[in-house]
Structure formats: C-alpha cells, structure tokens
N, C-alpha and C. Protein backbone atom coordinates (compact mmCIF):
# COMPACT_ATOMS: atom_id res chain seq x y z
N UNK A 1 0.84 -1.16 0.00
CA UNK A 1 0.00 0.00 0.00
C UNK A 1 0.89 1.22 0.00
N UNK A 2 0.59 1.98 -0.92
CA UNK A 2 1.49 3.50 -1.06
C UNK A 2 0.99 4.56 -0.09
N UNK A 3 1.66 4.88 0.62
CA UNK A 3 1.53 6.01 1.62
C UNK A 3 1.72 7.53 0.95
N UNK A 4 1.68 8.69 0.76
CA UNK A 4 1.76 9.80 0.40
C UNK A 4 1.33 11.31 0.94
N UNK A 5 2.25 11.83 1.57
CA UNK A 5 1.57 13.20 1.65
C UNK A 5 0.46 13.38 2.34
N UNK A 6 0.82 12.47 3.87
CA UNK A 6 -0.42 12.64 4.84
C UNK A 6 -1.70 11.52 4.49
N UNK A 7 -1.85 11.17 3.59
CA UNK A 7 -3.31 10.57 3.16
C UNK A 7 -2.78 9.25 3.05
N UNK A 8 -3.98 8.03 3.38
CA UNK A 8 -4.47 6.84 3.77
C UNK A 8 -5.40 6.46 2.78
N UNK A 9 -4.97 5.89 1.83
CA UNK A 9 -5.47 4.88 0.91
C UNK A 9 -6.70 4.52 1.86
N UNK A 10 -8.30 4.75 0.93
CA UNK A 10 -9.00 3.81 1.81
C UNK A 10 -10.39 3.69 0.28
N UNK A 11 -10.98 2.50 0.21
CA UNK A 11 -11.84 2.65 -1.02
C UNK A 11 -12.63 4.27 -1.52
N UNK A 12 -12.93 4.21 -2.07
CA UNK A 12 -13.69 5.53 -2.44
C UNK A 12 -15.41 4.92 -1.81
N UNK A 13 -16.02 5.85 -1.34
CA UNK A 13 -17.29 5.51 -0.91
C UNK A 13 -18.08 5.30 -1.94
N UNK A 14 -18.81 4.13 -1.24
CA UNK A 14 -19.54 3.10 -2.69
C UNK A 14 -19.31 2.60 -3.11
N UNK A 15 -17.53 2.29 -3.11
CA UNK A 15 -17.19 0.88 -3.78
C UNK A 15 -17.76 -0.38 -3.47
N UNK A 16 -17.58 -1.31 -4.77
CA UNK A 16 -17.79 -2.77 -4.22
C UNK A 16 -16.72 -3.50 -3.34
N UNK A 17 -16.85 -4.34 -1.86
CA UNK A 17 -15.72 -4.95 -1.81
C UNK A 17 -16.05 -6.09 -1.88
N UNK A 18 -14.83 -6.98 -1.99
CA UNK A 18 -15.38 -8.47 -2.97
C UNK A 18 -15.35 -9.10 -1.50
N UNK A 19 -16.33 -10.04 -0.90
CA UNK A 19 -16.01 -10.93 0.25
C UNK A 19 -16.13 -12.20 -0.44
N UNK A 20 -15.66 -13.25 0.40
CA UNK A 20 -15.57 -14.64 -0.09
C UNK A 20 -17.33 -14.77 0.02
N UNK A 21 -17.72 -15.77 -1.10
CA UNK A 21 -18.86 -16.27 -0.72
C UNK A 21 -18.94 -17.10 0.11
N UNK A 22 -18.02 -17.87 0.27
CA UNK A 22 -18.34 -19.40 1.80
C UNK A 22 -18.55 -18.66 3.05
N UNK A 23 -18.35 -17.25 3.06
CA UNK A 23 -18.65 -16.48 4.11
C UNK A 23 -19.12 -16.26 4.99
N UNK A 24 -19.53 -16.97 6.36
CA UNK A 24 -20.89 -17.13 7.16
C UNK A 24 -21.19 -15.96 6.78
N UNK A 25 -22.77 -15.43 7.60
CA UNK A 25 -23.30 -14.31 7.87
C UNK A 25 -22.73 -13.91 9.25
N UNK A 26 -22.67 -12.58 9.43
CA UNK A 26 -22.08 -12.08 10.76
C UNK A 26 -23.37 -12.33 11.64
N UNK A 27 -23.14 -12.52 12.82
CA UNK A 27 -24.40 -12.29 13.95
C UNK A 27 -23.91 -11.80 14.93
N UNK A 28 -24.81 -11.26 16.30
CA UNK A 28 -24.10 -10.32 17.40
C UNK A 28 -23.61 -11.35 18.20
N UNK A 29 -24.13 -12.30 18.14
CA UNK A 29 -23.71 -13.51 19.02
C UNK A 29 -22.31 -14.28 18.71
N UNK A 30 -22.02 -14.11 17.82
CA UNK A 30 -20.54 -14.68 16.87
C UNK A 30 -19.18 -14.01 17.68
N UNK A 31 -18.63 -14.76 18.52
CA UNK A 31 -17.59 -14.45 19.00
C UNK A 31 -16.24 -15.33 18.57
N UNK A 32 -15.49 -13.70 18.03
CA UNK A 32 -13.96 -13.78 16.95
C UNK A 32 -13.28 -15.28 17.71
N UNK A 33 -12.35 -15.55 16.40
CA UNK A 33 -11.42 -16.54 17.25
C UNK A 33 -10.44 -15.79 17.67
N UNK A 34 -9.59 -16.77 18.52
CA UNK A 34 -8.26 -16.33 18.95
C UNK A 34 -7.51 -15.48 17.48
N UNK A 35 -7.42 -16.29 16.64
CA UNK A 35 -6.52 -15.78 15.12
C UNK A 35 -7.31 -14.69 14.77
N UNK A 36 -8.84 -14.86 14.74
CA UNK A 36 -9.42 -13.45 14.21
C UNK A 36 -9.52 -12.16 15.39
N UNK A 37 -8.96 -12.73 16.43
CA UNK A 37 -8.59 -11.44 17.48
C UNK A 37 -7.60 -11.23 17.25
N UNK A 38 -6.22 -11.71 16.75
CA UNK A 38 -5.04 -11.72 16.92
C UNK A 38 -5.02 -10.42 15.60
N UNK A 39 -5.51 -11.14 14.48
CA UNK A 39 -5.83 -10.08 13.01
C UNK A 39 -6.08 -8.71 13.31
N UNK A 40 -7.42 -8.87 14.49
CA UNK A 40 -8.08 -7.53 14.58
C UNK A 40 -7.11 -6.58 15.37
N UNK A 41 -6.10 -7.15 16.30
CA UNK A 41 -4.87 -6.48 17.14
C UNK A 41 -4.29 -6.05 16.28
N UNK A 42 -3.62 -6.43 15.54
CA UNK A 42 -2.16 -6.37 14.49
C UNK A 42 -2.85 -5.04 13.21
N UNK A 43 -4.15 -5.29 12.91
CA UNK A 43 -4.97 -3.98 11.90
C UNK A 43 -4.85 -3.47 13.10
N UNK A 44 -5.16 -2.94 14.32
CA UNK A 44 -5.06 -1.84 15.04
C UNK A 44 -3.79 -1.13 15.11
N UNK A 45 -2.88 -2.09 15.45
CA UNK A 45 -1.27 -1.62 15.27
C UNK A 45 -0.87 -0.99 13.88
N UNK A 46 -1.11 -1.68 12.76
CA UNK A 46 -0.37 -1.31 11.58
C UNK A 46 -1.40 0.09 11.46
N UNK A 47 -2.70 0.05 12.34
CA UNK A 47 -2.99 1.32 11.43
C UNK A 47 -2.81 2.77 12.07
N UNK A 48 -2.19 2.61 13.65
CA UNK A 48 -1.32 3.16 14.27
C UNK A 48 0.05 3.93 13.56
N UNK A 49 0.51 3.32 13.51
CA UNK A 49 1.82 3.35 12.36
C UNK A 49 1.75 3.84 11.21
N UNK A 50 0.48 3.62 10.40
CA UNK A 50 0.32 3.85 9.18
C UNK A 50 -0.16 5.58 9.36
N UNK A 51 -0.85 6.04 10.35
CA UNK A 51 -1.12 7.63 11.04
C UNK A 51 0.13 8.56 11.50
N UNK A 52 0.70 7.35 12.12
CA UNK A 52 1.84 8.42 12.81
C UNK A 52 2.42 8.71 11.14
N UNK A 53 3.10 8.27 10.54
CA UNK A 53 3.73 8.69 9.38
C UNK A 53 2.95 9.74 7.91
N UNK A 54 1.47 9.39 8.15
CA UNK A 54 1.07 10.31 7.61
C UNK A 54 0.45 11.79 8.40
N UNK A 55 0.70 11.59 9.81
CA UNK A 55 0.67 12.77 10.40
C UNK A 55 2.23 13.54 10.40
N UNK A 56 3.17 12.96 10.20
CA UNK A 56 4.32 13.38 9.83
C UNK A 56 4.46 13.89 8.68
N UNK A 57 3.92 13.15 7.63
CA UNK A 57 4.36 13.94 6.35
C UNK A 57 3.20 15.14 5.70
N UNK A 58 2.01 14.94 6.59
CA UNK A 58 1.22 15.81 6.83
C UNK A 58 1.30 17.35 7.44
N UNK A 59 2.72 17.04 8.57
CA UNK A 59 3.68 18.15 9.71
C UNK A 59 2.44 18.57 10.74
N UNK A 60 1.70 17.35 11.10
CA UNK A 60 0.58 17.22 11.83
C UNK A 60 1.06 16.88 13.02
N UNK A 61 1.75 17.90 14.15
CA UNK A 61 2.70 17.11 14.93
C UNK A 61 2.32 16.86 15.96
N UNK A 62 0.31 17.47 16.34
CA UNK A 62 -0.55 17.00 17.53
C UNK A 62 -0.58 15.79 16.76
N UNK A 63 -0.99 15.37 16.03
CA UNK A 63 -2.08 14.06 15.41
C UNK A 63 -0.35 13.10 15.57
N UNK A 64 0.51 13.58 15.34
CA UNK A 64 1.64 12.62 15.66
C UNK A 64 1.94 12.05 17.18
N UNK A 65 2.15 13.33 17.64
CA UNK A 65 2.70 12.82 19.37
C UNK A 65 1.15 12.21 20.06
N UNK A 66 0.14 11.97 19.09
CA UNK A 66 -0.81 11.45 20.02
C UNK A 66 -0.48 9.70 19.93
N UNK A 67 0.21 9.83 19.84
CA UNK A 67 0.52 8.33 19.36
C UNK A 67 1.98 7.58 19.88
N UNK A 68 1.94 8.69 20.96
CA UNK A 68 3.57 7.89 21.50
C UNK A 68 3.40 8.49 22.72
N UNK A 69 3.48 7.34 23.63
CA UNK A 69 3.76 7.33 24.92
C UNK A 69 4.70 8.32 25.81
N UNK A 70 4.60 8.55 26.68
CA UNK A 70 4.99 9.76 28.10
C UNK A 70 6.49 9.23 28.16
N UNK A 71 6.94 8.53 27.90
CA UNK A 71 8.62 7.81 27.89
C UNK A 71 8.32 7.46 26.54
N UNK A 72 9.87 7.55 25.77
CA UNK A 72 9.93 6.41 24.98
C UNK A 72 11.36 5.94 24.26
N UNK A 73 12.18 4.99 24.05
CA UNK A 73 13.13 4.65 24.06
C UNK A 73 13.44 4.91 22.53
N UNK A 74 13.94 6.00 22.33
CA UNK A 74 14.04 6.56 20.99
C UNK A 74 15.66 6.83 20.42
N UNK A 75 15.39 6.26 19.05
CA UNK A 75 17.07 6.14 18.32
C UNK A 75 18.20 5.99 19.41
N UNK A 76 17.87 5.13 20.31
CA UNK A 76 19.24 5.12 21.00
C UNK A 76 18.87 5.92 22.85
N UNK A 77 17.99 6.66 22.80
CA UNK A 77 18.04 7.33 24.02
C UNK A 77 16.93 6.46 24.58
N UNK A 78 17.05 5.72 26.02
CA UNK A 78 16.23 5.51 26.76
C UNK A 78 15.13 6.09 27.45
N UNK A 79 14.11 5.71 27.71
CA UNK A 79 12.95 6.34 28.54
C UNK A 79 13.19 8.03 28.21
N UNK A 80 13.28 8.41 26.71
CA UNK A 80 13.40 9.47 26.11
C UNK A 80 11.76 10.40 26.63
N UNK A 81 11.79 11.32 27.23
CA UNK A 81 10.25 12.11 27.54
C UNK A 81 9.78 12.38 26.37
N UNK A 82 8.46 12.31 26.05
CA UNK A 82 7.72 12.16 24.78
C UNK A 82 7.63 13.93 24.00
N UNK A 83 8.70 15.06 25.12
CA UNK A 83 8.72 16.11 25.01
C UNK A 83 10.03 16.15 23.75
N UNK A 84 10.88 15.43 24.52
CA UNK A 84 12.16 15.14 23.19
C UNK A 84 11.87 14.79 22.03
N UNK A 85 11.04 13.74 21.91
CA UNK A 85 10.41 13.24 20.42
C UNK A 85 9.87 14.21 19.99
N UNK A 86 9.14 14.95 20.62
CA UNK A 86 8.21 16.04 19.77
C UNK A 86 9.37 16.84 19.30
N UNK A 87 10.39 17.32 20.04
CA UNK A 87 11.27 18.26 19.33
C UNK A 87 12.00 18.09 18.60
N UNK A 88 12.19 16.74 18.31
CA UNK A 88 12.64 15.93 17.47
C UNK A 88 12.51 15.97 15.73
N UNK A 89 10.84 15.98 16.27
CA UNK A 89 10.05 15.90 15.19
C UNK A 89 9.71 17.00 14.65
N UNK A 90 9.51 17.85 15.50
CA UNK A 90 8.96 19.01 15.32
C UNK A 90 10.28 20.50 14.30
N UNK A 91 11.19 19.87 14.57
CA UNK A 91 12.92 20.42 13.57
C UNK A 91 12.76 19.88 12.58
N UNK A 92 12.59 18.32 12.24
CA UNK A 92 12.50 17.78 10.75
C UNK A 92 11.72 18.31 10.13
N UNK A 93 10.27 18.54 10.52
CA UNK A 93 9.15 19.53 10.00
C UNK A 93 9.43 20.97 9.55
N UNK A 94 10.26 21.43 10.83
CA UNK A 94 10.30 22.79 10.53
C UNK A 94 11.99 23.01 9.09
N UNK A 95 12.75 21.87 9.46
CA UNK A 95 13.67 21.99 8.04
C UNK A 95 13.24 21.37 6.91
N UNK A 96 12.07 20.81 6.73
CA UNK A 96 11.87 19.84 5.56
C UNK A 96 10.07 20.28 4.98
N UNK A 97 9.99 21.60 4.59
CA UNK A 97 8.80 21.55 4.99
C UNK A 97 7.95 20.45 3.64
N UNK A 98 8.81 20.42 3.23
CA UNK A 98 8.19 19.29 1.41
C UNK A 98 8.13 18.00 1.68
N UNK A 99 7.31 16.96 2.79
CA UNK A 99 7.91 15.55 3.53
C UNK A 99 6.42 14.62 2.31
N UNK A 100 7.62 13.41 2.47
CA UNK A 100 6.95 12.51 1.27
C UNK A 100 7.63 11.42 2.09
N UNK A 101 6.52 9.99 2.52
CA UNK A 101 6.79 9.37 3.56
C UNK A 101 5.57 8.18 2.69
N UNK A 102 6.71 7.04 1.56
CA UNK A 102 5.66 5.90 1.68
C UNK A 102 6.45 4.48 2.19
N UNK A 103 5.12 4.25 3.05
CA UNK A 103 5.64 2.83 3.54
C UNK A 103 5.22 1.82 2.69
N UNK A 104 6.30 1.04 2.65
CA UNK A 104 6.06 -0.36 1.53
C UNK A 104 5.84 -1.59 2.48
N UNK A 105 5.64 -1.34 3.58
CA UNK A 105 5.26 -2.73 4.16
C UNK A 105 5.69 -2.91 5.69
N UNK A 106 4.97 -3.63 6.30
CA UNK A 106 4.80 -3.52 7.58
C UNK A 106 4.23 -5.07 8.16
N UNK A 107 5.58 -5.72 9.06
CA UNK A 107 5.35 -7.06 10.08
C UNK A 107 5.36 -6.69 11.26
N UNK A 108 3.89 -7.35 11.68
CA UNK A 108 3.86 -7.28 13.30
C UNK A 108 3.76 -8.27 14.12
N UNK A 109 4.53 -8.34 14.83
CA UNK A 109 4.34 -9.34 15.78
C UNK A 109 4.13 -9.36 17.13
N UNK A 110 3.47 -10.23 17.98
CA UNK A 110 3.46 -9.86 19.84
C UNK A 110 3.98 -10.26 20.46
N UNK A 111 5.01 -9.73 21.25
CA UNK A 111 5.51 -10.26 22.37
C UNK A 111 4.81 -10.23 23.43
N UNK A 112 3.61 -10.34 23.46
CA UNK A 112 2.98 -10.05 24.85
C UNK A 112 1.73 -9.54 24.61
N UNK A 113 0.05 -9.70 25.04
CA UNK A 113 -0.97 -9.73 24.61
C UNK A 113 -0.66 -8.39 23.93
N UNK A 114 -0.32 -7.25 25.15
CA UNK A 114 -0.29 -5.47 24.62
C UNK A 114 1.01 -5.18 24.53
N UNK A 115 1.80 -5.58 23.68
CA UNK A 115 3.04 -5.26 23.09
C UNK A 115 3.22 -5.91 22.01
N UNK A 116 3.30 -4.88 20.91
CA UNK A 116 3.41 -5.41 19.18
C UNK A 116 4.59 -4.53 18.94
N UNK A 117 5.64 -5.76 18.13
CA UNK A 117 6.53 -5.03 17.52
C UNK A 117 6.52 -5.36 15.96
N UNK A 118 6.68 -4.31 15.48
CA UNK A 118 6.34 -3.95 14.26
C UNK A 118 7.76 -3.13 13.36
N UNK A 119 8.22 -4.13 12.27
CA UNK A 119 8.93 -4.14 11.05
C UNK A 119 8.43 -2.95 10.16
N UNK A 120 8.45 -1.53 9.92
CA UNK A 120 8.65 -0.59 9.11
C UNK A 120 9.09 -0.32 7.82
N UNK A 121 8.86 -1.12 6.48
CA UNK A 121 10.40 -0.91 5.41
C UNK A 121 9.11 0.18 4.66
N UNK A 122 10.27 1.59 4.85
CA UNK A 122 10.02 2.86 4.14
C UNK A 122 10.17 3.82 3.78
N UNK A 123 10.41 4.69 2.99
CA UNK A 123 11.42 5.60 1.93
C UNK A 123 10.64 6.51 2.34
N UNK A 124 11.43 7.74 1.96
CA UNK A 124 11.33 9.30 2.16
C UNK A 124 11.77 10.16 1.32
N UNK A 125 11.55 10.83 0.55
CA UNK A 125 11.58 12.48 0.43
C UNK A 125 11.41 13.66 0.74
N UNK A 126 12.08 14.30 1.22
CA UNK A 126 12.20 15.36 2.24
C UNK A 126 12.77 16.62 1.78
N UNK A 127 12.51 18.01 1.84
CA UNK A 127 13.05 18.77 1.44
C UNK A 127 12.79 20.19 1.76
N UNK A 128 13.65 21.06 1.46
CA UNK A 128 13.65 22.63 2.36
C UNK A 128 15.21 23.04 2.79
N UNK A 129 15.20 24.20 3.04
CA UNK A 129 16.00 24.87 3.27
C UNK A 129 17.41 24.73 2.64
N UNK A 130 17.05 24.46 1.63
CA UNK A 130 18.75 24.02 0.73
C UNK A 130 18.86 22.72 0.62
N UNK A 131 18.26 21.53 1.08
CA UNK A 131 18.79 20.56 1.47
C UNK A 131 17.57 19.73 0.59
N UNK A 132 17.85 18.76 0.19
CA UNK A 132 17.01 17.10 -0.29
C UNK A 132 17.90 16.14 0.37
N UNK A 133 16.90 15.28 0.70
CA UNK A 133 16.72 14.13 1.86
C UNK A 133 16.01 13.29 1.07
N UNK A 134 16.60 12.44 0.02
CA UNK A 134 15.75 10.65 0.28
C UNK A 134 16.48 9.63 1.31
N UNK A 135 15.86 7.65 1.01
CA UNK A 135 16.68 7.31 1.45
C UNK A 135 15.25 6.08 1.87
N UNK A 136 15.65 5.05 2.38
CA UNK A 136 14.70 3.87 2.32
C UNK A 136 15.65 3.25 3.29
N UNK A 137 14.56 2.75 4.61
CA UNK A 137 15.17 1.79 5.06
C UNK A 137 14.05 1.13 6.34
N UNK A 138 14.50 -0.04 7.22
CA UNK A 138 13.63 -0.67 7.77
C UNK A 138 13.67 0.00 9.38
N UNK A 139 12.30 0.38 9.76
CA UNK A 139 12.44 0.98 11.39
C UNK A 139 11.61 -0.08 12.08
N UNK A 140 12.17 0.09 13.18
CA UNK A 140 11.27 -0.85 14.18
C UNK A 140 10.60 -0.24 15.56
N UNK A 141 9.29 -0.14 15.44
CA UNK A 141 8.65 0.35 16.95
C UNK A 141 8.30 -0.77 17.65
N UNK A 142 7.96 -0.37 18.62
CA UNK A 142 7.21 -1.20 19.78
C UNK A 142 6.25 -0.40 20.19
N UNK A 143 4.87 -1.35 20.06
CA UNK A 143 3.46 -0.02 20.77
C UNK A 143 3.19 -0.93 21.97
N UNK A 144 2.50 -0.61 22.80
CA UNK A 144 1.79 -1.20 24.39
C UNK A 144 0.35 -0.54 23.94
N UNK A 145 -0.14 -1.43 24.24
CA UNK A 145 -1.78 -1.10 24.18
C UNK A 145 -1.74 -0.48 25.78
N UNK A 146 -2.38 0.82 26.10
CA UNK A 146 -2.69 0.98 27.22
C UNK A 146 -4.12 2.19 27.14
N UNK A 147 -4.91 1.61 28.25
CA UNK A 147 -6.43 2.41 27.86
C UNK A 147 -7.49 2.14 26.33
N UNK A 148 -6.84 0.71 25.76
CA UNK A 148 -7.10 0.94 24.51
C UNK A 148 -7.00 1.66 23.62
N UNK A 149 -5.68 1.85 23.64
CA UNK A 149 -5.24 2.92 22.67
C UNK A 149 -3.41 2.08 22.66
N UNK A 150 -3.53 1.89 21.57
CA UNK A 150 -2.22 1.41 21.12
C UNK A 150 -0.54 2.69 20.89
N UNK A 151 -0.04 2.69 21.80
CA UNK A 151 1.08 4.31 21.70
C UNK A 151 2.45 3.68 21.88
N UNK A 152 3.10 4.19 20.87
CA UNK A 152 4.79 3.53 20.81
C UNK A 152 5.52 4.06 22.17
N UNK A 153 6.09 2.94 22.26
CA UNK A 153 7.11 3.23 23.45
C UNK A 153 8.57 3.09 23.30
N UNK A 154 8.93 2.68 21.66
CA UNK A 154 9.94 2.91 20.97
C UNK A 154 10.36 2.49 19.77
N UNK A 155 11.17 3.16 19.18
CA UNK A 155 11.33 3.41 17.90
C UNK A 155 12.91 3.76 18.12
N UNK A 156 13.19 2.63 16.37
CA UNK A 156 14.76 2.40 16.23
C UNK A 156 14.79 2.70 14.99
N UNK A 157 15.83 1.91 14.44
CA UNK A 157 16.19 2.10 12.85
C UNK A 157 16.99 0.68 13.21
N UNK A 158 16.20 -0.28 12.17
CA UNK A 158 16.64 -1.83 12.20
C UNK A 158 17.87 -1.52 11.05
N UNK A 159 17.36 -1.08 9.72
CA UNK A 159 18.44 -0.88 8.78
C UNK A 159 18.30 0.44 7.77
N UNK A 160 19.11 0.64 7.42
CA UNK A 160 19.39 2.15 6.42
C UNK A 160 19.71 1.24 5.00
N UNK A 161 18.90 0.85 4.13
CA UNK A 161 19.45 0.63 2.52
C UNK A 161 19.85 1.53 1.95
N UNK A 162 19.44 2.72 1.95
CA UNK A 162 20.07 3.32 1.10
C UNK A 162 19.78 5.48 1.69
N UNK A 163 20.33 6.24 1.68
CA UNK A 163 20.39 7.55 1.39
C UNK A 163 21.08 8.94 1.45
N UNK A 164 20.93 9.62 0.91
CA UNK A 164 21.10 10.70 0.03
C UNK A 164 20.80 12.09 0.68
N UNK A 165 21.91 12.84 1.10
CA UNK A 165 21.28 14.53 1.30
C UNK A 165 22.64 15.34 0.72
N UNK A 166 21.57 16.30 -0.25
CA UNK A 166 22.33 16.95 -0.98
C UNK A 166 21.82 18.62 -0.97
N UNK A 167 22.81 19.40 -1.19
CA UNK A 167 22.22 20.88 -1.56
C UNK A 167 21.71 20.88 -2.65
N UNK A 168 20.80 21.82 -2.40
CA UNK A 168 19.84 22.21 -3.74
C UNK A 168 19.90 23.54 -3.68
C-alpha cells in the first residue's frame, strides 16, 4: 500500500468490496477466534503506524505525538520524555517543509498480549532549506496497548538501505 503526503489509501465511498462467498453471515452472538482477534490487534497496530507517518508527512505534529507514549526509548536514548520526540520531530518539520513518507510494508508481531513489535520498510523524500533528503530503510517500533489505545514506546532504525542529502 502507497503512503503519500499525509493521506491513507481507503476505497472511495460506494465501492464494491469483494467478500468470499463461503462467508458465514455475521451475527451479534458470533464471537472472533483467537486468530481473528489476533488479526483484529495487528490492523489496530499497523494502522497506528500507518497515522503516525502520515501525520508526519502531513507536519501534523498534535495528530503525531498522540501516538507515543509519556517515555519512549528513541534512536538510541532511553525512557526518552515524549517532550524530546516532539522536538525531534517538530525540527525535521520545521527543516523539511516538502515531507513525502511511503511505507512499503509492515510485520507485526506480539511479544505479549499489549506489546506489538512492528517491522517498518520505508522511503522518504524530504526537502527545504537548501537541502534534499531521500533514502529507504527498515524501522522498528514497539506499541503497548494501554487504555485501549495502542502508543509507541519505541522506535529504532533496524536498517538504512540506502540515502542521500544533498544541496539544492
């Protein structure tokens, strides 16, 4: 799924979507399995993830920090205050104001009912103040479900493939 410029791929209203026909009918009484709870966790997470980055490339930096925890163990800094991340974030925004952020794909897995860690592989274009910024590579968060609300409690950089900053 292509990410772009803040916006979330989602059908156009009124589309058809195709379901399997062997399909039961849903009823209120129909309680998920374990695997179809496990599904419905992991769509909550990826679509966590899939916000924070288009609230980033959006420079949406409430709709971002709503999504990361009061600590968080960031690029290297431990129990980082969620005040650092914002300022963090909030400099890339203010040097890049041209941000182009698509993710090509995303594995999640649980270590623990409310802890999903989640595989990131995703490229950037970035640009402002003299400077272009691409560059593609794999990040890794960790969210904790807490209050029902899924919020990272850290974020790395698993690998860098490839990038690029040059004057313009």
């Amino acid at each position: 799924m292509r990410q772009m410029e803040g916006e979330v791929a989602v059908p156009p209203a009124g589309a058809e979507v195709d379901t399997p026909a062997a399909a039961p009918p849903e009823t209120a009484a129909a309680v998920p399995s374990a695997e179809e709870e496990q599904r419905q966790k992991a769509a909550a997470v990826q679509t966590v993830v899939l916000d924070v980055h288009a609230a980033w490339s959006a420079g949406d930096l409430e709709r971002l920090m709503s999504h990361y925890a009061d600590r968080v163990d960031y690029y290297g800094v431990e129990g980082a205050a969620k005040s650092f991340v914002r300022n963090d974030r909030a400099r890339t925004i203010d040097r890049y104001p041209r941000r182009s952020i698509t993710i090509e794909g995303q594995a999640t897995m649980f270590e623990a009912p409310d802890l999903a860690r989640v595989l990131v592989t995703k490229s950037w274009d970035f640009s402002g103040s003299g400077d272009h910024w691409t560059g593609r590579m794999r990040g890794e968060m960790l969210l904790r479900e807490r209050g029902g609300q899924w919020l990272i409690v850290a974020e790395k950089t698993a690998k860098v493939f490839d990038q690029r900053r040059e004057r313009i």
